[in-house]
N, C-alpha and C. Protein backbone atom coordinates (compact mmCIF):
# COMPACT_ATOMS: atom_id res chain seq x y z
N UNK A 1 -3.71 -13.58 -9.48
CA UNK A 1 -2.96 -13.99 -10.63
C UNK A 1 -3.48 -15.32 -11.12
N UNK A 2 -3.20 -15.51 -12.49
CA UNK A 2 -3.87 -16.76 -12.81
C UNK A 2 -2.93 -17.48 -12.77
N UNK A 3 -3.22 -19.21 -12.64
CA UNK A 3 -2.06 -20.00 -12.36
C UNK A 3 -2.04 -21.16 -12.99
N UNK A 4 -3.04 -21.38 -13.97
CA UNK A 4 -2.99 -22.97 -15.27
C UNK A 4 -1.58 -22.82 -16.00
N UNK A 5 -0.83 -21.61 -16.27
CA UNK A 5 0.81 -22.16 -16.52
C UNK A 5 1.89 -22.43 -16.03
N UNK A 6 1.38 -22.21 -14.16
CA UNK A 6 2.17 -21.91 -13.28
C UNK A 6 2.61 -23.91 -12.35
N UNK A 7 1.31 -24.26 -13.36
CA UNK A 7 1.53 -26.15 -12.42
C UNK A 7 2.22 -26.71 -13.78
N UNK A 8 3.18 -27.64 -13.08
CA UNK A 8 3.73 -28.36 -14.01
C UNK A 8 2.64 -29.64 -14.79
N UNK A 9 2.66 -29.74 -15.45
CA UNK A 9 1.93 -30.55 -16.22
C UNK A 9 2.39 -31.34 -17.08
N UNK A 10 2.10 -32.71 -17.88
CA UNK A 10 2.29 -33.34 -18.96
C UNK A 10 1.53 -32.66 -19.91
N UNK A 11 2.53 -32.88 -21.08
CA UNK A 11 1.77 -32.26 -22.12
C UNK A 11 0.35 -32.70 -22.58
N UNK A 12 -0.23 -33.89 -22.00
CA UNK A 12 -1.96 -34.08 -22.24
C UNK A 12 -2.57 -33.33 -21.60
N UNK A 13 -2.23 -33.44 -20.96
CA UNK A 13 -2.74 -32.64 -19.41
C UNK A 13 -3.01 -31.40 -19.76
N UNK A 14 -1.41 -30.49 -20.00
CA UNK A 14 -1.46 -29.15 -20.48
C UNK A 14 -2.80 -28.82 -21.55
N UNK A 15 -2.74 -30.10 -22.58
CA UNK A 15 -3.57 -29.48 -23.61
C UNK A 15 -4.53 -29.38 -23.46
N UNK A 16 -5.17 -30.40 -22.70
CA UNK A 16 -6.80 -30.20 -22.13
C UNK A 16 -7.32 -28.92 -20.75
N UNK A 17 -6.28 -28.62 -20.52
CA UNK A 17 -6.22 -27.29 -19.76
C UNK A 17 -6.33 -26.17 -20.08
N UNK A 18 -5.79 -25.58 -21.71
CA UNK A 18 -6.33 -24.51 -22.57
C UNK A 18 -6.77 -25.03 -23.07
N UNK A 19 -7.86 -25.67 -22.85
CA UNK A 19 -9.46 -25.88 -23.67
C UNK A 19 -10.46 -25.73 -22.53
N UNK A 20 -9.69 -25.71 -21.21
CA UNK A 20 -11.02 -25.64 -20.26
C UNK A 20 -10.95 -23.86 -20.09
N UNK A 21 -12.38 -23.48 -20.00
CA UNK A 21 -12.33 -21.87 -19.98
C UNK A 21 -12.45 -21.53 -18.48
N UNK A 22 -12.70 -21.94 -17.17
CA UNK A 22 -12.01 -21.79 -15.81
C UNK A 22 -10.55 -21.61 -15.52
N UNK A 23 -10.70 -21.04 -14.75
CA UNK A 23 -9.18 -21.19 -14.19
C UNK A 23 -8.98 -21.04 -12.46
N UNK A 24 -7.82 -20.78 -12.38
CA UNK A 24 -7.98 -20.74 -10.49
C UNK A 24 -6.79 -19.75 -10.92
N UNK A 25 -6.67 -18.83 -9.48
CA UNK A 25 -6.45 -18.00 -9.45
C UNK A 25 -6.01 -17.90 -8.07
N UNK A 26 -4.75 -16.90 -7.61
CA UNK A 26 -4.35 -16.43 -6.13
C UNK A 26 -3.75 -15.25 -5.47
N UNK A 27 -3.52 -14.90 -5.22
CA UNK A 27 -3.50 -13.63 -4.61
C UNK A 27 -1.72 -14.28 -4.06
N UNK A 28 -1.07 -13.22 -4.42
CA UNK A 28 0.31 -13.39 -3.67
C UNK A 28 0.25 -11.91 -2.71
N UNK A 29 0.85 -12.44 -1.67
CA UNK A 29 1.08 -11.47 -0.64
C UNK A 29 1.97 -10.98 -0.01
N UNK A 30 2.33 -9.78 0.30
CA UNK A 30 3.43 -9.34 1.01
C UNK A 30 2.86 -8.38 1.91
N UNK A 31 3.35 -8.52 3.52
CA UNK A 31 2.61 -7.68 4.16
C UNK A 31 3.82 -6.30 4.60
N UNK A 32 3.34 -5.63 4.80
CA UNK A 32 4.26 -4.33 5.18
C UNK A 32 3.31 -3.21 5.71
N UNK A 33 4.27 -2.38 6.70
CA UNK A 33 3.44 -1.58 7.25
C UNK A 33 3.40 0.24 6.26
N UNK A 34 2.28 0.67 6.02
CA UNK A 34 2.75 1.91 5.33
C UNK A 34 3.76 3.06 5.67
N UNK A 35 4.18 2.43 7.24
CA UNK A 35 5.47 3.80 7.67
C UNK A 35 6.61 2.70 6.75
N UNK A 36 6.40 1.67 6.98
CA UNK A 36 8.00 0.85 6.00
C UNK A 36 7.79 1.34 4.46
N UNK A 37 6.70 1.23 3.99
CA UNK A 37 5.77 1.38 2.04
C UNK A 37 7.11 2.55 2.16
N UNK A 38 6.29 3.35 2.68
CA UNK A 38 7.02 4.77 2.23
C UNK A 38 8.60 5.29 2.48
N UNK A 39 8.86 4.34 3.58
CA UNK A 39 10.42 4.79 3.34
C UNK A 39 11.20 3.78 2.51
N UNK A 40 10.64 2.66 1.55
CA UNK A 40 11.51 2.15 1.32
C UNK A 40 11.11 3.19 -0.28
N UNK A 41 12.18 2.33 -1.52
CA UNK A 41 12.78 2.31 -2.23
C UNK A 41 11.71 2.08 -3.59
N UNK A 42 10.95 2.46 -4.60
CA UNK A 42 9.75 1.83 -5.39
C UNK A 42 10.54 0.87 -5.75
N UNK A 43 11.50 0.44 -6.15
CA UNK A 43 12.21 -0.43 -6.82
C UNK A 43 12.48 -1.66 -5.69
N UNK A 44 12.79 -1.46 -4.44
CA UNK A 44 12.54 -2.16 -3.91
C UNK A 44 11.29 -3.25 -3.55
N UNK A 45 10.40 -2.32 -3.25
CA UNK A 45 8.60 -2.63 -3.29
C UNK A 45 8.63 -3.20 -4.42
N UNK A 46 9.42 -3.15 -6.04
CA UNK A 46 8.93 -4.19 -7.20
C UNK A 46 9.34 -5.09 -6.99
N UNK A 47 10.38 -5.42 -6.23
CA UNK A 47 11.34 -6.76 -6.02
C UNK A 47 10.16 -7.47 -5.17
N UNK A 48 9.88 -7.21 -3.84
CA UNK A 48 9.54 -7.69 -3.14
C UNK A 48 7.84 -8.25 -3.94
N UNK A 49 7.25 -7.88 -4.73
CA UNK A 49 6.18 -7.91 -5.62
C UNK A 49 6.38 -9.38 -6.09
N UNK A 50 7.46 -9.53 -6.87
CA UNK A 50 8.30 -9.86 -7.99
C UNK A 50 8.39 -11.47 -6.99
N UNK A 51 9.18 -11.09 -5.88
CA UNK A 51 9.27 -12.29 -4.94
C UNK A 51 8.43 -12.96 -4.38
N UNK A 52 7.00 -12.21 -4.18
CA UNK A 52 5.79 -12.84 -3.80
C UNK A 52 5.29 -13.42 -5.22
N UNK A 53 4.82 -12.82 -6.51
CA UNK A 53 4.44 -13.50 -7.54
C UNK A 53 5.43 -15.12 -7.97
N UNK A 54 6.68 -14.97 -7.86
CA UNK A 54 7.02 -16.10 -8.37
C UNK A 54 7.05 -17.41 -7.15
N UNK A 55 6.68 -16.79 -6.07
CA UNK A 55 6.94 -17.71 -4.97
C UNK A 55 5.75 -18.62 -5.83
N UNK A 56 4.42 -18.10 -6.12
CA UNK A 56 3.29 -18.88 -6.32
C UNK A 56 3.83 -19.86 -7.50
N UNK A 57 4.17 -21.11 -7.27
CA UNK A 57 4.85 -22.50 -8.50
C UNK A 57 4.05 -23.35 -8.01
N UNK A 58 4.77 -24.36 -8.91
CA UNK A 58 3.73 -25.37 -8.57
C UNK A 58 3.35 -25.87 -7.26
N UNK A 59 4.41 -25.93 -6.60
CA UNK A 59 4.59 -26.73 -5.59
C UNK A 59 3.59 -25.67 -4.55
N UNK A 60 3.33 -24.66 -4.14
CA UNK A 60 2.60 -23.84 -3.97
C UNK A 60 1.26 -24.04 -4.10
N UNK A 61 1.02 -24.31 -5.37
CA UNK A 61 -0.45 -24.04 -5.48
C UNK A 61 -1.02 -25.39 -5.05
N UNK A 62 0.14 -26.67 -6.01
CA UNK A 62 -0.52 -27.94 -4.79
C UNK A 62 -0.51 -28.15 -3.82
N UNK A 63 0.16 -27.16 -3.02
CA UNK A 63 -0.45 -27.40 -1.58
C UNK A 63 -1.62 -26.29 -1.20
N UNK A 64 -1.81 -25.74 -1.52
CA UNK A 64 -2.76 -25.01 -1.38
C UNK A 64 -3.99 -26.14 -2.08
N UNK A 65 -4.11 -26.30 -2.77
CA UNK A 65 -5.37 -27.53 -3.70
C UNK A 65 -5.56 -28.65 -2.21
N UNK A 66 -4.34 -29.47 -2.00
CA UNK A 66 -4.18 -30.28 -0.72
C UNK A 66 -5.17 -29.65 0.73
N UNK A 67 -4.94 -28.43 0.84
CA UNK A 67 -5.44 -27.82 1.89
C UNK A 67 -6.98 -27.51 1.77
N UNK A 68 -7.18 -27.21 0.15
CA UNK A 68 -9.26 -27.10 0.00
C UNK A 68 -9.24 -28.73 0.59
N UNK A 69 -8.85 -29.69 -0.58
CA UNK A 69 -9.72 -30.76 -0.13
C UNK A 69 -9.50 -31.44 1.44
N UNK A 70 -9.13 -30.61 1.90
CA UNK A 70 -9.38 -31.06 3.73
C UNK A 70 -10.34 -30.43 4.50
N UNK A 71 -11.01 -29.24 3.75
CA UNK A 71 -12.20 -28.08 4.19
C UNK A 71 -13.06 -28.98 4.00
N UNK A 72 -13.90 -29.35 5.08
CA UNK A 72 -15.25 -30.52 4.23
C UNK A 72 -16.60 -29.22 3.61
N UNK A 73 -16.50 -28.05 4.00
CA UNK A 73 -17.63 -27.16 4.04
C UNK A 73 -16.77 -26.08 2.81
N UNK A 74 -16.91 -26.78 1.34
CA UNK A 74 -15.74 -25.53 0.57
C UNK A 74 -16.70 -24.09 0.87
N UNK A 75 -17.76 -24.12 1.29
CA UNK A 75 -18.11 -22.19 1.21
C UNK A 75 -17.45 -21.66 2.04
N UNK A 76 -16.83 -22.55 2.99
CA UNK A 76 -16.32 -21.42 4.13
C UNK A 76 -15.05 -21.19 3.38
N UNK A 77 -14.69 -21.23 2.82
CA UNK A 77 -12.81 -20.41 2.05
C UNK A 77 -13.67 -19.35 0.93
N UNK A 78 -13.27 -18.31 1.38
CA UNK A 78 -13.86 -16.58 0.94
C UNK A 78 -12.62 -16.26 0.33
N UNK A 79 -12.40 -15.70 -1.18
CA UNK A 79 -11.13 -15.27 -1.46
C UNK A 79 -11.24 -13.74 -0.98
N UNK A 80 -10.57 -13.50 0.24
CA UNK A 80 -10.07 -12.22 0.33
C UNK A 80 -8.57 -11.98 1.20
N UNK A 81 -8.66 -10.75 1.14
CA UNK A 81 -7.26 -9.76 1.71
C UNK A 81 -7.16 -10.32 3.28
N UNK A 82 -8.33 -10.50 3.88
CA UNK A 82 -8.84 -9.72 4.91
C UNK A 82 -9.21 -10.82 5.92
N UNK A 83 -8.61 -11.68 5.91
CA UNK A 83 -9.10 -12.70 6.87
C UNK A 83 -8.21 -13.26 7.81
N UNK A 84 -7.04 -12.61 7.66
CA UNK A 84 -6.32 -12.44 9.13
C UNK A 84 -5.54 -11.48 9.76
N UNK A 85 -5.01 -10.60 8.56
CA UNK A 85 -4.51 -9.37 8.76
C UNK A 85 -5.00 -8.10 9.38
N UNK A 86 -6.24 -8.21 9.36
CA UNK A 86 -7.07 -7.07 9.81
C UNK A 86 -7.33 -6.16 8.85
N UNK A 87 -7.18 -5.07 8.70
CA UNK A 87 -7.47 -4.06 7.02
C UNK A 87 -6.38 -3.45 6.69
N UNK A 88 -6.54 -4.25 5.55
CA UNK A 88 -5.25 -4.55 4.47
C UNK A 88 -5.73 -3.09 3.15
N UNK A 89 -4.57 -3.11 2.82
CA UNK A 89 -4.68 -1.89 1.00
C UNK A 89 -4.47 -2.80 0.04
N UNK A 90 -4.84 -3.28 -0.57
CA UNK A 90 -4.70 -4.30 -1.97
C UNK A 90 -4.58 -3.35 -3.36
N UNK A 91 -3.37 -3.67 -4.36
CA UNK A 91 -3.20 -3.42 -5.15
C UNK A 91 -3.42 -4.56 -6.53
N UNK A 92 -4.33 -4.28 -7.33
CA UNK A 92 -4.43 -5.18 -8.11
C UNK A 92 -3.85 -4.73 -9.66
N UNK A 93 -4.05 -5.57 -10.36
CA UNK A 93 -3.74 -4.74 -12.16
C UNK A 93 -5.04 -5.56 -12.88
């Protein structure tokens, strides 16, 4: 998901932010096992979606930003599914 509307900002700030054409981006997660997927509820599974996307705020992503600049080696952070869960199903849009 993309997240330049998701940090609070001053409005200078904001404005020079839709002018930059980057963005950052994160993956919200919810883990579940596919015997739970299937017995629950689809409507349920949207909630729980719903609860992982909005978890990602500001306060979220700056700590996540806090946590790169403590990596002294940034190649080692790989954006994936798959780096502690073991093999994951990812649904994207």
């Amino acid at each position: 998901m993309q997240c330049k509307d998701r940090l609070d900002l001053d409005v200078e700030t904001r404005e020079l932010v839709k002018k930059y054409v980057g963005n950052v981006n994160f993956y919200p997660l919810i883990c579940e096992s596919v015997k739970d997927l299937l017995a629950e509820h689809i409507g349920d599974i949207a909630y729980k979606v719903r609860q992982a996307v909005d978890a990602v705020d500001d306060k979220y992503i700056r700590s996540a930003i806090e946590w790169i600049e403590t990596v002294e080696d940034k190649r080692l952070i790989l954006p994936s599914f798959n780096i502690f869960f073991g093999d994951d199903f990812a649904i994207t849009n």
